[in-house]
Protein backbone atom coordinates (compact mmCIF):
# COMPACT_ATOMS: atom_id res chain seq x y z
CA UNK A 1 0.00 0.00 0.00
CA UNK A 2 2.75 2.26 0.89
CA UNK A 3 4.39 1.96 -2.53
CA UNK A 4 1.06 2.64 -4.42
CA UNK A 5 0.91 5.83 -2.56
CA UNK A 6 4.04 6.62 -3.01
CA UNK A 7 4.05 6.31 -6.65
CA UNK A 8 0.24 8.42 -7.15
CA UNK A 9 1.87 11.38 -4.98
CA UNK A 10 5.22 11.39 -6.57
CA UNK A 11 3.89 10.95 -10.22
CA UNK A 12 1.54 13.79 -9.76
CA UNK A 13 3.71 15.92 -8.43
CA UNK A 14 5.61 15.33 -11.57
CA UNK A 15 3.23 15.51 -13.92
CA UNK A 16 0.87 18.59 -12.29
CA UNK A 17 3.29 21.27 -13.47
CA UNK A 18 2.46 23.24 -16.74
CA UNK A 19 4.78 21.48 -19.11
CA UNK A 20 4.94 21.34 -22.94
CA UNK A 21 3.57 18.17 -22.98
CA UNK A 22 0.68 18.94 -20.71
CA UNK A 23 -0.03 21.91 -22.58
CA UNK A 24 -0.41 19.99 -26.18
CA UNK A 25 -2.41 17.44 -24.46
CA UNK A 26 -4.71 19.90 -23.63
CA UNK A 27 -4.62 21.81 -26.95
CA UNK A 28 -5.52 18.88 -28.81
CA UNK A 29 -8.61 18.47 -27.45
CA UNK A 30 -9.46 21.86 -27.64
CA UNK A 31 -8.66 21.93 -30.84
CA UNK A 32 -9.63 18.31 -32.38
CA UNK A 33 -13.54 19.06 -33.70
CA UNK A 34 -14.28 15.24 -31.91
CA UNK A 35 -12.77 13.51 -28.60
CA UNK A 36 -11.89 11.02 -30.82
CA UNK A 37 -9.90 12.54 -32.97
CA UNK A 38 -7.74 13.80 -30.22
CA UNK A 39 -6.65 10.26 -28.58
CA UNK A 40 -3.64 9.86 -31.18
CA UNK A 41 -1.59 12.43 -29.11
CA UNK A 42 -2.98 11.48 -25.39
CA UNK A 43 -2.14 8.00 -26.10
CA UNK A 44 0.89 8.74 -27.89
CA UNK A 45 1.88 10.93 -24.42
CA UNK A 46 0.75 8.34 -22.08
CA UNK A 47 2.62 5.93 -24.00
CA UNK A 48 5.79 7.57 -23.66
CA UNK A 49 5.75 8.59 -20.44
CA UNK A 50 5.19 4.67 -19.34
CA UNK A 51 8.29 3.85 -21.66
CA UNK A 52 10.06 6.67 -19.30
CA UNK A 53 8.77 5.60 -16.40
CA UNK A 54 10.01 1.56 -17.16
CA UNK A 55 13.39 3.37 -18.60
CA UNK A 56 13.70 5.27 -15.23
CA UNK A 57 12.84 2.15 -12.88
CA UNK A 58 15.24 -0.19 -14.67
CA UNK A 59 17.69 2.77 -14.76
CA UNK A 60 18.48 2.50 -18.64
CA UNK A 61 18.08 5.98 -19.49
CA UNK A 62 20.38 6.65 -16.71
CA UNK A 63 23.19 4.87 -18.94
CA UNK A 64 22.19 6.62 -22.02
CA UNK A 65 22.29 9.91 -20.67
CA UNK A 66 25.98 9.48 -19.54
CA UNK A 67 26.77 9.76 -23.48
CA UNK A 68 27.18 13.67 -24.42
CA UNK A 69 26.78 13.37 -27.58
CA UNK A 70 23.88 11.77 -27.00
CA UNK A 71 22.20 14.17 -25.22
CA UNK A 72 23.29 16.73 -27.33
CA UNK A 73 21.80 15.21 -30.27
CA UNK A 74 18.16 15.14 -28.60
CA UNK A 75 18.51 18.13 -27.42
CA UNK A 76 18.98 20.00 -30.81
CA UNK A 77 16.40 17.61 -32.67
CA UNK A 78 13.80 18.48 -29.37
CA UNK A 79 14.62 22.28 -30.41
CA UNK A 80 13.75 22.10 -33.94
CA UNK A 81 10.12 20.12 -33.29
CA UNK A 82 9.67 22.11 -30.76
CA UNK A 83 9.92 25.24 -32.65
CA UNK A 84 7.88 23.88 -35.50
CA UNK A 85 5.46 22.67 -33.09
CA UNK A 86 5.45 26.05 -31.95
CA UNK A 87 4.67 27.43 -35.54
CA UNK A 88 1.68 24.78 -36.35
CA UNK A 89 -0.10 25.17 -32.97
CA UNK A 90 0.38 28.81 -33.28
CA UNK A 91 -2.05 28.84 -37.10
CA UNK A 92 -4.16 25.99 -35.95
CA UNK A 93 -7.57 26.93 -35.42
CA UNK A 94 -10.46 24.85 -34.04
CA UNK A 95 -13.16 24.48 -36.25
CA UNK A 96 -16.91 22.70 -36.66
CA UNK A 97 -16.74 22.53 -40.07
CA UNK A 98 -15.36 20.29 -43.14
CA UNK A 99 -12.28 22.81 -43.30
CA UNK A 100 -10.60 21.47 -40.30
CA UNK A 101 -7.09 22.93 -39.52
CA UNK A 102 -6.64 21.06 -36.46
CA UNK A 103 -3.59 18.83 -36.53
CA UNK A 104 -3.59 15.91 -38.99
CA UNK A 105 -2.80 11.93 -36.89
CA UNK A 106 -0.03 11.91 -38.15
CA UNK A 107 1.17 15.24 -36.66
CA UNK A 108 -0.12 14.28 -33.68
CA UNK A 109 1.57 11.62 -32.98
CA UNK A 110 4.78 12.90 -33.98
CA UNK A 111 4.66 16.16 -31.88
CA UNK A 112 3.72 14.34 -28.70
CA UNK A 113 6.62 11.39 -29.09
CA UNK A 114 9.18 14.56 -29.62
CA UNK A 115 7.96 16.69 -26.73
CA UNK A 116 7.81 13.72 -24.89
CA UNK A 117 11.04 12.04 -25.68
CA UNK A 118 12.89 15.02 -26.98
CA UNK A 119 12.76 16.83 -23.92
CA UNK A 120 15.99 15.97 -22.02
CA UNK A 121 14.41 17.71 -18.69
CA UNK A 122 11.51 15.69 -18.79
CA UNK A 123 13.42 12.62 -19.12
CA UNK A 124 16.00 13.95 -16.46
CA UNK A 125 12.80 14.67 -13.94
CA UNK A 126 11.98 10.28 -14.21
CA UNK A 127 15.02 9.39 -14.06
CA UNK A 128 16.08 11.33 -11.21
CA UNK A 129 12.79 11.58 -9.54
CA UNK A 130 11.08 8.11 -10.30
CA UNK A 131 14.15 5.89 -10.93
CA UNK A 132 15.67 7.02 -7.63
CA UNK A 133 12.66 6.50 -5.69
CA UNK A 134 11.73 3.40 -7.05
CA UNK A 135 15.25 2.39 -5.39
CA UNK A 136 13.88 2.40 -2.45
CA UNK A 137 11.41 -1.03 -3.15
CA UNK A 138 12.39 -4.45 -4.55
CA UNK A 139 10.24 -6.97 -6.24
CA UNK A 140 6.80 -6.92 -5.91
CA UNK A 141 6.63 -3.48 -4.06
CA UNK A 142 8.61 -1.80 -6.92
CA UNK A 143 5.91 -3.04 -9.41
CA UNK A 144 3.49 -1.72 -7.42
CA UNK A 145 5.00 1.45 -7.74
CA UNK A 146 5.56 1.49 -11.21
CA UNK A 147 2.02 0.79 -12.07
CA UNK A 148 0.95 3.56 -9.82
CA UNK A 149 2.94 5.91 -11.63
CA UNK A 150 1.87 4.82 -14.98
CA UNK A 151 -1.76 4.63 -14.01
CA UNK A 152 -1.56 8.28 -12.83
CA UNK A 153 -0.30 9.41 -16.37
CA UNK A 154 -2.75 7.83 -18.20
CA UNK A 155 -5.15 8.94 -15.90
CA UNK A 156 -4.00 12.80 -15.89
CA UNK A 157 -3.72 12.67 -19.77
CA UNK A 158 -7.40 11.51 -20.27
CA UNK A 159 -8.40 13.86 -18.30
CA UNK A 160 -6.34 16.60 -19.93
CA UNK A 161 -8.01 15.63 -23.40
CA UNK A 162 -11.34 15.95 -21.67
CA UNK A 163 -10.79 19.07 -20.25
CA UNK A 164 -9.82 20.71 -23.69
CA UNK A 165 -12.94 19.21 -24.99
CA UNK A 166 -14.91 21.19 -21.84
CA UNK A 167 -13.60 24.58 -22.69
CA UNK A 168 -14.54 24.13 -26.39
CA UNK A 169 -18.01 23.66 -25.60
CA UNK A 170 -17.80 26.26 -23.27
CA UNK A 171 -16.35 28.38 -25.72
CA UNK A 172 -18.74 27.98 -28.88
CA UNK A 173 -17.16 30.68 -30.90
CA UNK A 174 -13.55 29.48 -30.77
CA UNK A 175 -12.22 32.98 -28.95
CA UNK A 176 -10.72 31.68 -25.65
CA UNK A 177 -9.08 28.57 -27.87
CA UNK A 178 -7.60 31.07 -30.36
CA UNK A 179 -6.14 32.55 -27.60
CA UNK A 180 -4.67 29.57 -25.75
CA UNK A 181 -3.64 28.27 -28.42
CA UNK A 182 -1.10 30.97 -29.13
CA UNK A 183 -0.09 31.03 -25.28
CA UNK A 184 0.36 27.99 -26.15
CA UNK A 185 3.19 28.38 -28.96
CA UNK A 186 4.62 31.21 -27.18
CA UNK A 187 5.29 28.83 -24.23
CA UNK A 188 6.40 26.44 -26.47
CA UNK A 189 9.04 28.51 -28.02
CA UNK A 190 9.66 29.56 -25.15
CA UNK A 191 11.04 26.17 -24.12
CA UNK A 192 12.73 25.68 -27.05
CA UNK A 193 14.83 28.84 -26.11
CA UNK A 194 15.57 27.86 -22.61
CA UNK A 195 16.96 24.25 -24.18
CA UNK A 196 18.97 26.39 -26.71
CA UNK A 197 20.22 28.28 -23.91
CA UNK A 198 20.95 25.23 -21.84
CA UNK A 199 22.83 23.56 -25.25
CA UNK A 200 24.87 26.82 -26.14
C-alpha cells in the first residue's frame, strides 16, 4: 500500500506542473472538432511517459544519458520540433466545419513522441525523480509502484483531453481557444529557447 501511494503522490507531483507536454495534451482536445480525434496524441503521451517511467525504474536511461553526444543530439532535434510545433499550434484553429485545420494523426503523434522524448528535462525529472525512488522497493513493491505511476499518467492525460474538450463547448465561438492556443506556442518557443540556452 505504501508503494502505491508513493508512486500516485510522486507521479503527480511530476506531472501537475504546466509542461509542454501537458499543454499539447490539452490543446488537442481543444482543438480536435471530436474527442476522438484527439486520442492519437494522449495516447501517444501516455505511452511515452510509461516507456520513461520503465526506462527510469530499470535505470536504462540513466546509462544513455551518460553519453554527451547523446544528449546533445536530442537536445537539438527536441529544439527544432519544438519550434515547429510552436509554428503549427500557433495557425491551428479549431473548427466545426469540413475545413478542419486542427492537426492531422499523423502530426499528432509525432509532436507528442518529440515533446515527450525530446525533452531531455523531462526525461532527467523520471530518471532522477522516479528511478531514484523506485530504489527504495524491490520486487513486488517496486511493481506496485511502477504501475501507480503509470496509471496516474494515463489517468491525468485523459483527463487533460477531456478538459480541452470542456472549454470548447464552453467556448462555442472558438475565442478563448484562439487565444490559448497561441499562449500555447509562445510557451512552447519559449522552451525551445531555454533548451537552446541550456545547449549553447
Amino acid at each position: 500500500m505504501e508503494s502505491i501511494l508513493h508512486g500516485i503522490i510522486l507521479a503527480f507531483g511530476l506531472i501537475l506542473p504546466l509542461g509542454v507536454q501537458n499543454v499539447f495534451v490539452f490543446s488537442q482536445g481543444a482543438t480536435q472538432p471530436h474527442l476522438f480525434q484527439a486520442l492519437p496524441a494522449t495516447i501517444t503521451a501516455s505511452l511515452c511517459d510509461t516507456l520513461l517511467i520503465l526506462l527510469a525504474v530499470f535505470g536504462v536511461s540513466a546509462i544513455v544519458l551518460q553519453f554527451e553526444w547523446l544528449r546533445l543530439i536530442l537536445m537539438t532535434i527536441g529544439i527544432f520540433f519544438l519550434l515547429f510545433m510552436g509554428y503549427t499550434i500557433w495557425k491551428a484553429e479549431p473548427t466545426k466545419s469540413e475545413t478542419n485545420k486542427a492537426l492531422t494523426i499523423r502530426q499528432q503523434i509525432l509532436f507528442a513522441l518529440s515533446v515527450s522524448l525530446l525533452n531531455p528535462h523531462a526525461i532527467l525529472d523520471t530518471v532522477g525523480v522516479i528511478g531514484t525512488s523506485a530504489l527504495k522497493y524491490a520486487g513486488t513493491e517496486q511493481v506496485f509502484f511502477t504501475i501507480a505511476c503509470i496509471t496516474v499518467s494515463w489517468i491525468w492525460f485523459f483527463g487533460l483531453t477531456l478538459a480541452g474538450m470542456g472549454m470548447k463547448k464552453l467556448d462555442g465561438k472558438g475565442g478563448v481557444i484562439n487565444i490559448f492556443n497561441k499562449c500555447s506556442a509562445l510557451f512552447i518557443w519559449g522552451t525551445a529557447i531555454h533548451l537552446m540556452d541550456g545547449l549553447l
